[in-house]
C-alpha atoms as a PDB file:
ATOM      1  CA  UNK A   1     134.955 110.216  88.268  1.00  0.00           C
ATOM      2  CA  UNK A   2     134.952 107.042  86.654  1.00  0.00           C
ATOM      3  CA  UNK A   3     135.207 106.446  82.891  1.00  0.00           C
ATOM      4  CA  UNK A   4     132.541 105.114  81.022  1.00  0.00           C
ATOM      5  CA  UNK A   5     134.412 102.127  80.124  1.00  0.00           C
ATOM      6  CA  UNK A   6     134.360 101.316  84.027  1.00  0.00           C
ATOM      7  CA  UNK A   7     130.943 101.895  84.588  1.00  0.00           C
ATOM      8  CA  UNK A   8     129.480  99.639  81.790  1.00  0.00           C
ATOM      9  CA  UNK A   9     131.615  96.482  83.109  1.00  0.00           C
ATOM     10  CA  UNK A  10     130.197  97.421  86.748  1.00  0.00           C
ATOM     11  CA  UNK A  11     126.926  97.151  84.996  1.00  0.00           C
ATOM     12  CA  UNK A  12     127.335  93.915  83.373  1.00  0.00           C
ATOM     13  CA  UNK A  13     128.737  92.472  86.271  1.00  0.00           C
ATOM     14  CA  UNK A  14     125.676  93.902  88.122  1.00  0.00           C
ATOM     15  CA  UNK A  15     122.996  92.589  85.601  1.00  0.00           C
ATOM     16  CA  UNK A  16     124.740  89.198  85.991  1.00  0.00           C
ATOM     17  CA  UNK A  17     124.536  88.693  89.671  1.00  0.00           C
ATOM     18  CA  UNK A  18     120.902  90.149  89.306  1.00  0.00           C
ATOM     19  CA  UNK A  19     119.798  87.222  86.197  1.00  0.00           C
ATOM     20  CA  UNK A  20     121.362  84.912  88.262  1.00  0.00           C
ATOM     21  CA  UNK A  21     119.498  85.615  91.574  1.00  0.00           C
ATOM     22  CA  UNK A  22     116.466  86.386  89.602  1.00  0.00           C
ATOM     23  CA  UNK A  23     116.935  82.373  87.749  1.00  0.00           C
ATOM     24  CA  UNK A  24     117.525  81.219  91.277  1.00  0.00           C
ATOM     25  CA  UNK A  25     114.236  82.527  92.609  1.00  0.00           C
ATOM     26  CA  UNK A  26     112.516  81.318  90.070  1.00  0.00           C
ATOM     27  CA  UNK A  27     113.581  77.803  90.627  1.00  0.00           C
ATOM     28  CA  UNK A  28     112.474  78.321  94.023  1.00  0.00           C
ATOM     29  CA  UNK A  29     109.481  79.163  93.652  1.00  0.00           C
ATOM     30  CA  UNK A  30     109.085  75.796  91.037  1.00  0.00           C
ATOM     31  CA  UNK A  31     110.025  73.552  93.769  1.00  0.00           C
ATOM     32  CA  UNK A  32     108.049  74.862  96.581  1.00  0.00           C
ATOM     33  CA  UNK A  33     104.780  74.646  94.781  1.00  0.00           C
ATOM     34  CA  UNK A  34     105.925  71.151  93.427  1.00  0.00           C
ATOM     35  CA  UNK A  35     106.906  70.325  97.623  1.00  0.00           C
ATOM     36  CA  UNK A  36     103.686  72.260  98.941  1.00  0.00           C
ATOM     37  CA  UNK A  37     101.628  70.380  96.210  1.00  0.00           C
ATOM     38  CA  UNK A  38     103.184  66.818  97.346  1.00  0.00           C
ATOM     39  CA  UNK A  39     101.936  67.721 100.855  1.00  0.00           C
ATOM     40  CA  UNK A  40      98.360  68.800  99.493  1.00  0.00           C
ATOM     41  CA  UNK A  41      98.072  65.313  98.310  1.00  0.00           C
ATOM     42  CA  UNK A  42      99.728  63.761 101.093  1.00  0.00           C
ATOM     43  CA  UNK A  43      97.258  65.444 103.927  1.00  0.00           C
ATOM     44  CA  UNK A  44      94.637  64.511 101.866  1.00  0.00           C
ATOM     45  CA  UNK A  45      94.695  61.227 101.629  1.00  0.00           C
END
């Protein structure tokens, strides 16, 4: 079984990865609506 110890640096190194994937996402999301609303305008014209 693993020690304590172990298990919370397995977690922080899991919570990490997951803020940093979560960060990415977000970001994502920003610059598709920015893209989709460049097209909106584009179409429209």
């Amino acid at each position: 079984m693993a020690a304590q110890g172990e298990i919370d640096k397995e977690t922080a190194v899991h919570r990490q990865g997951y803020e940093r994937f979560i960060s990415m996402f977000r970001m994502g999301a920003v610059i598709c609506f920015i893209l989709a609303f460049i097209v909106i305008l584009l179409i429209s014209k």
